[in-house]
PDB file of N, CA and C in Angstrom:
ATOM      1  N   UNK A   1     -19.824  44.593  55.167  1.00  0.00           N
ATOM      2  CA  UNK A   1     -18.894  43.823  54.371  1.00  0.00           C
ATOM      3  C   UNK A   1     -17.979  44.730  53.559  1.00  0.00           C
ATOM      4  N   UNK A   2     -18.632  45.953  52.984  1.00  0.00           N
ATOM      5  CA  UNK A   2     -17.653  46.797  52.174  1.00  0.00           C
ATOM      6  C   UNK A   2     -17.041  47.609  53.346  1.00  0.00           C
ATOM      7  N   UNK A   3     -16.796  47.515  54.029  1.00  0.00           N
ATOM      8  CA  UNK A   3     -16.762  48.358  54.977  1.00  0.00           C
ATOM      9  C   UNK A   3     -15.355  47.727  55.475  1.00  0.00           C
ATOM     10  N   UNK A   4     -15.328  46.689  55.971  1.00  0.00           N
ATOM     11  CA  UNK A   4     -14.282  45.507  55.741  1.00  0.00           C
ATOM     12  C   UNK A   4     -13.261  45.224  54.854  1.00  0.00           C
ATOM     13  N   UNK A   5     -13.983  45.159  53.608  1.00  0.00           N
ATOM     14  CA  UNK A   5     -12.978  45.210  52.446  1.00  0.00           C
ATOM     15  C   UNK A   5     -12.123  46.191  52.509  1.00  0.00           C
ATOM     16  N   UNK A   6     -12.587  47.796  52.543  1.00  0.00           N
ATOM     17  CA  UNK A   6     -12.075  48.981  52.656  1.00  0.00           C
ATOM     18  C   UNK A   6     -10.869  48.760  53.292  1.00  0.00           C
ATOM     19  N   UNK A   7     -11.313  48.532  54.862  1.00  0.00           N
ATOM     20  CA  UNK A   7     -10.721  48.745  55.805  1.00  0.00           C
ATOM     21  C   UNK A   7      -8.944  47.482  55.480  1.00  0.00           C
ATOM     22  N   UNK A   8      -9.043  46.466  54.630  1.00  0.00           N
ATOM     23  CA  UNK A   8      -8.435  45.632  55.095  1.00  0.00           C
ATOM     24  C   UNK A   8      -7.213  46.165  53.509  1.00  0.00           C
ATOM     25  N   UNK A   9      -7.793  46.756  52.486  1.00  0.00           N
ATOM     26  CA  UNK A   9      -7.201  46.610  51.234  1.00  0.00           C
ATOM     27  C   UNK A   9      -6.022  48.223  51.480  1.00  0.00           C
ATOM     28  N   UNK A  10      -6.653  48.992  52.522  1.00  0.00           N
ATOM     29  CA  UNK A  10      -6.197  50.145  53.022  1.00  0.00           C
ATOM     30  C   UNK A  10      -5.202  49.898  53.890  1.00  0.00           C
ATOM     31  N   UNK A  11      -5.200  48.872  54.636  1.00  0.00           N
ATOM     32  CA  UNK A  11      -3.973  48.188  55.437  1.00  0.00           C
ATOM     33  C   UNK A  11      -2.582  47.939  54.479  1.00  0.00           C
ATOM     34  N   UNK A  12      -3.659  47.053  53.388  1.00  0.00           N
ATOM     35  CA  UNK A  12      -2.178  46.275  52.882  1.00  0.00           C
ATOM     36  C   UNK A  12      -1.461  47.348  51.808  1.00  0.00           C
ATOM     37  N   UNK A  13      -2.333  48.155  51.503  1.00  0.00           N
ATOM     38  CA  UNK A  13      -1.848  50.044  50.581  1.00  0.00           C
ATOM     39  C   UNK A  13      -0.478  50.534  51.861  1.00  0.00           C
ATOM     40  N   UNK A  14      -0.845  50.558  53.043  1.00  0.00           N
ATOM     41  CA  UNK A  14       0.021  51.201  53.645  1.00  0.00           C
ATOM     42  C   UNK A  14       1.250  50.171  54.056  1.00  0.00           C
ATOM     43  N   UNK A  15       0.992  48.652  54.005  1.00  0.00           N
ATOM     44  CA  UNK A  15       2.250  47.850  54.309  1.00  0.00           C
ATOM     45  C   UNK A  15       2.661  47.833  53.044  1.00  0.00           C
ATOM     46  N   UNK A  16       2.066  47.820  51.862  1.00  0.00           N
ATOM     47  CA  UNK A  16       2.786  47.786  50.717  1.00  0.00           C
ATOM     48  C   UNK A  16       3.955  49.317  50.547  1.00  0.00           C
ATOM     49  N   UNK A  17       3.815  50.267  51.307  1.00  0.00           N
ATOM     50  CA  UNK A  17       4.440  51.656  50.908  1.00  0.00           C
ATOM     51  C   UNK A  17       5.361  51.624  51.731  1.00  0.00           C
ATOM     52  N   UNK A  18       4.865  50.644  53.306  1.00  0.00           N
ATOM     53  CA  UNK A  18       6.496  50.716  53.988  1.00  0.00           C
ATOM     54  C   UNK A  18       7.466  49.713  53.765  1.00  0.00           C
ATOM     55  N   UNK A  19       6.614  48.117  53.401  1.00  0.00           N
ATOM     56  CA  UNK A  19       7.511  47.185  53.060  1.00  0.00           C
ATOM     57  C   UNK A  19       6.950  46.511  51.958  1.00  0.00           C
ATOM     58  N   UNK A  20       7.574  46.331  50.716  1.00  0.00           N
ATOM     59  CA  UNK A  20       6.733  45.509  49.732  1.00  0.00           C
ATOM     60  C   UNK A  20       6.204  44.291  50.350  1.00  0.00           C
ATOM     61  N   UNK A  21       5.075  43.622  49.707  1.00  0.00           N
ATOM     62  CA  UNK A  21       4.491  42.797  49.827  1.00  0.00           C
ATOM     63  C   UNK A  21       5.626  41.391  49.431  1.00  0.00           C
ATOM     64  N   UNK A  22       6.473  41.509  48.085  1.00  0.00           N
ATOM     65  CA  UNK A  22       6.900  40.341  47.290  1.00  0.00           C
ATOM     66  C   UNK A  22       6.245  39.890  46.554  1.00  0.00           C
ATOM     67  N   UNK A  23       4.763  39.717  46.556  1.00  0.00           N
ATOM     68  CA  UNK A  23       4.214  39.106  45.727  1.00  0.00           C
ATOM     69  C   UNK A  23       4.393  39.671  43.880  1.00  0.00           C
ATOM     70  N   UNK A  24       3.887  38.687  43.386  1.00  0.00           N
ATOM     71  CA  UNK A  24       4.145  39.106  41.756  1.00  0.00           C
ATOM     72  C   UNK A  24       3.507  40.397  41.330  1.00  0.00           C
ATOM     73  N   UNK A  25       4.146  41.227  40.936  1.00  0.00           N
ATOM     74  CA  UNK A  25       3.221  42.919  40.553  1.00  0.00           C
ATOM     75  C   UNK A  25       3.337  42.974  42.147  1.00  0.00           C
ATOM     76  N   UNK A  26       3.940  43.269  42.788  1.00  0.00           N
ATOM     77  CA  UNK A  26       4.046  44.287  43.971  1.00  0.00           C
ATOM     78  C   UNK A  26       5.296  44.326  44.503  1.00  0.00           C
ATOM     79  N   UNK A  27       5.905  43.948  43.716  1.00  0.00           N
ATOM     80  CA  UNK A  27       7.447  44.090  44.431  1.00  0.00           C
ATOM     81  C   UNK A  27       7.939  45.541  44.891  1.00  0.00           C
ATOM     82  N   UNK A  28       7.328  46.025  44.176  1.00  0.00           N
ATOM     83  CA  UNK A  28       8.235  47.910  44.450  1.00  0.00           C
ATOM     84  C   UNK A  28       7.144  48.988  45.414  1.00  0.00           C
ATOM     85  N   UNK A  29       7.590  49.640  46.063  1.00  0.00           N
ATOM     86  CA  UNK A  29       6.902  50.360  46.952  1.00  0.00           C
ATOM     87  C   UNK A  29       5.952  51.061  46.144  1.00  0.00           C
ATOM     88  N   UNK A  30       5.967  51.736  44.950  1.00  0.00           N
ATOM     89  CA  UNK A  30       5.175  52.182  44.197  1.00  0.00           C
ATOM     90  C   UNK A  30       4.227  51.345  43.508  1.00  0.00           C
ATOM     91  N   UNK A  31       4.035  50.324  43.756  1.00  0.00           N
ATOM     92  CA  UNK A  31       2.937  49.489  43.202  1.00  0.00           C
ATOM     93  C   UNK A  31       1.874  49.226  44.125  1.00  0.00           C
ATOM     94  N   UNK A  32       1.806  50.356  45.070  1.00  0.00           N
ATOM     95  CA  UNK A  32       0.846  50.468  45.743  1.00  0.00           C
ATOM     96  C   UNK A  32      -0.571  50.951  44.924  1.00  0.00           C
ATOM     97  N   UNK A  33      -0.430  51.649  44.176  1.00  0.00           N
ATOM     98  CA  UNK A  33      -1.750  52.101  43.464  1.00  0.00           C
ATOM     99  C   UNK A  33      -2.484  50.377  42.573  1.00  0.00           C
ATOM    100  N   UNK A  34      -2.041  49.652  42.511  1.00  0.00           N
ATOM    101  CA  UNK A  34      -2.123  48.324  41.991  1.00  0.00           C
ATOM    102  C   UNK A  34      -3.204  47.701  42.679  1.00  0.00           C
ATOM    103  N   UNK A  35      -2.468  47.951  43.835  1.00  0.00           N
ATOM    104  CA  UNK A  35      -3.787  47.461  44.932  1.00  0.00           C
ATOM    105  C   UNK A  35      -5.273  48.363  45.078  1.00  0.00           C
ATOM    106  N   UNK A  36      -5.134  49.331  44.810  1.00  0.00           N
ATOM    107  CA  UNK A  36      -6.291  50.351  44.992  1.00  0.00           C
ATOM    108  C   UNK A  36      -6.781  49.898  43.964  1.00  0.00           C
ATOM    109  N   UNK A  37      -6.138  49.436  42.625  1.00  0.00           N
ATOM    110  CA  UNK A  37      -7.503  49.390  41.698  1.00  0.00           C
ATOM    111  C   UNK A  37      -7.705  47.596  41.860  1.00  0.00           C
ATOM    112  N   UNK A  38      -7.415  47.224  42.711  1.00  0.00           N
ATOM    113  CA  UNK A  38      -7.885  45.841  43.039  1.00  0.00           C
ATOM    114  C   UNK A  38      -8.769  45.902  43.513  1.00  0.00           C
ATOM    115  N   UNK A  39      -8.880  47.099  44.762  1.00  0.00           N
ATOM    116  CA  UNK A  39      -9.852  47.458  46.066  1.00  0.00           C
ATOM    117  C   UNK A  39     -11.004  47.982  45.241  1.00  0.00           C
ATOM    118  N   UNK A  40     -10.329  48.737  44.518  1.00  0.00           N
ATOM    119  CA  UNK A  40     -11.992  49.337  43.171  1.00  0.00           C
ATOM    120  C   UNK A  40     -12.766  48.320  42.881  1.00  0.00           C
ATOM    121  N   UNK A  41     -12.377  47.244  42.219  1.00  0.00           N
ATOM    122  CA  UNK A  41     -12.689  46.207  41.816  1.00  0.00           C
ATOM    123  C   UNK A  41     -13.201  45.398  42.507  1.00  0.00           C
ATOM    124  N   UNK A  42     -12.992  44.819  43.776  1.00  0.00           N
ATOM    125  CA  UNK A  42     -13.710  43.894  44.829  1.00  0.00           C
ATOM    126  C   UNK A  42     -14.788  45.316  45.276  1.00  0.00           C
ATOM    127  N   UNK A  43     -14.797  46.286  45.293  1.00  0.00           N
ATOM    128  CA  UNK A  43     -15.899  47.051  46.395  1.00  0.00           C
ATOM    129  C   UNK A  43     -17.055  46.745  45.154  1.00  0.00           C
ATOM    130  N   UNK A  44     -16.709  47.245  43.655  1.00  0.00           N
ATOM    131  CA  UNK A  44     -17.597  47.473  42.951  1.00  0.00           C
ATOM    132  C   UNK A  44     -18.470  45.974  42.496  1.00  0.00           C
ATOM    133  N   UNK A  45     -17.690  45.106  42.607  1.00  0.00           N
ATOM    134  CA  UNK A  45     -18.296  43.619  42.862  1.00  0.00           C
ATOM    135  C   UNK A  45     -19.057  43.581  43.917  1.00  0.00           C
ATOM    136  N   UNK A  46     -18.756  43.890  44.928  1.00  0.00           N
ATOM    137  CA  UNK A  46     -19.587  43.727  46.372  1.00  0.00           C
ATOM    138  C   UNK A  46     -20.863  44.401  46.159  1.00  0.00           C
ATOM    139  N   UNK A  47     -20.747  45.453  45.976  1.00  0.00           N
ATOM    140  CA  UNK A  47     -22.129  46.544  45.737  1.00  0.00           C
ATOM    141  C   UNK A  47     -22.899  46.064  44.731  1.00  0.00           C
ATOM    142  N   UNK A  48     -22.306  45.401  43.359  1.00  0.00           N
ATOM    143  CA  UNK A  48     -23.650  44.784  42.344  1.00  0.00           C
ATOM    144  C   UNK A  48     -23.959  43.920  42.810  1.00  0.00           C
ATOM    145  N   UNK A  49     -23.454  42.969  43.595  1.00  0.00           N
ATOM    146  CA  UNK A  49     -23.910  41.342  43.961  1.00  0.00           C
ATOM    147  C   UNK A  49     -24.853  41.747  45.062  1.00  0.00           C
ATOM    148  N   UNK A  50     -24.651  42.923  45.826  1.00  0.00           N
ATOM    149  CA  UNK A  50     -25.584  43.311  46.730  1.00  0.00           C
ATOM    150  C   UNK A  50     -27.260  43.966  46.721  1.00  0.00           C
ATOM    151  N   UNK A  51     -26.591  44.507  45.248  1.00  0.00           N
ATOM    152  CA  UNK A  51     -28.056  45.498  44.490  1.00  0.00           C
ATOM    153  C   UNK A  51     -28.485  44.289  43.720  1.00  0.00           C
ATOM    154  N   UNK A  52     -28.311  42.913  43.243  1.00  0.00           N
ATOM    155  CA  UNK A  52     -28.641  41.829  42.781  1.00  0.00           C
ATOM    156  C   UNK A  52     -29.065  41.201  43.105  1.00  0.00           C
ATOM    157  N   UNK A  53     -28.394  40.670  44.398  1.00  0.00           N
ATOM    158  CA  UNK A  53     -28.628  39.182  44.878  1.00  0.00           C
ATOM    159  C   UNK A  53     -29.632  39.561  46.089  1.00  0.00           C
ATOM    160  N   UNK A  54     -29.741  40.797  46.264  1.00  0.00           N
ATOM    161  CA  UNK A  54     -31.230  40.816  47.148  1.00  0.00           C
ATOM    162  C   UNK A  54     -31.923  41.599  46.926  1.00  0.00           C
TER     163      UNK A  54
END
Protein backbone atom coordinates (compact mmCIF):
# COMPACT_ATOMS: atom_id res chain seq x y z
CA UNK A 1 0.00 0.00 0.00
CA UNK A 2 2.89 2.49 0.80
CA UNK A 3 4.46 1.38 -1.92
CA UNK A 4 1.53 2.64 -4.08
CA UNK A 5 1.13 5.77 -2.45
CA UNK A 6 4.87 6.46 -3.25
CA UNK A 7 4.63 5.41 -6.51
CA UNK A 8 1.42 7.48 -7.43
CA UNK A 9 2.29 10.98 -5.35
CA UNK A 10 5.81 10.70 -7.40
CA UNK A 11 3.81 10.71 -10.66
CA UNK A 12 1.79 13.67 -9.88
CA UNK A 13 5.51 15.57 -8.41
CA UNK A 14 6.64 15.01 -11.97
CA UNK A 15 3.21 16.13 -13.88
CA UNK A 16 3.08 18.89 -11.53
CA UNK A 17 6.88 20.16 -12.81
CA UNK A 18 5.91 19.65 -16.47
CA UNK A 19 2.33 20.89 -16.38
CA UNK A 20 0.64 22.42 -13.34
CA UNK A 21 -1.99 20.57 -11.90
CA UNK A 22 -4.57 23.95 -11.53
CA UNK A 23 -5.72 22.90 -8.58
CA UNK A 24 -5.78 25.46 -5.53
CA UNK A 25 -1.95 25.70 -4.07
CA UNK A 26 -0.57 24.13 -7.21
CA UNK A 27 -0.89 26.38 -9.79
CA UNK A 28 2.90 27.11 -10.37
CA UNK A 29 5.44 24.56 -11.42
CA UNK A 30 7.28 25.14 -8.24
CA UNK A 31 4.66 24.00 -5.98
CA UNK A 32 5.76 20.79 -6.54
CA UNK A 33 7.46 20.40 -3.14
CA UNK A 34 3.67 20.94 -1.73
CA UNK A 35 2.92 17.72 -2.84
CA UNK A 36 5.90 15.90 -1.29
CA UNK A 37 4.94 17.11 2.01
CA UNK A 38 1.43 15.81 1.30
CA UNK A 39 3.17 12.40 0.28
CA UNK A 40 5.08 12.76 3.84
CA UNK A 41 1.96 13.01 5.37
CA UNK A 42 -0.27 10.17 3.80
CA UNK A 43 2.99 7.62 4.01
CA UNK A 44 3.43 8.61 7.71
CA UNK A 45 -0.39 8.00 8.29
CA UNK A 46 -0.19 4.72 6.49
CA UNK A 47 2.72 3.33 8.60
CA UNK A 48 0.97 4.34 12.18
CA UNK A 49 -2.44 2.96 11.18
CA UNK A 50 -0.37 -0.05 10.16
CA UNK A 51 1.88 -0.36 13.44
CA UNK A 52 -1.79 0.18 15.17
CA UNK A 53 -4.40 -1.28 13.62
CA UNK A 54 -2.64 -4.67 13.59
Amino acid sequence: MTKLIALLLILAMAIQVIKPLGLPGLRRRVDFWKIALIAFAIWALALLSRDFLM
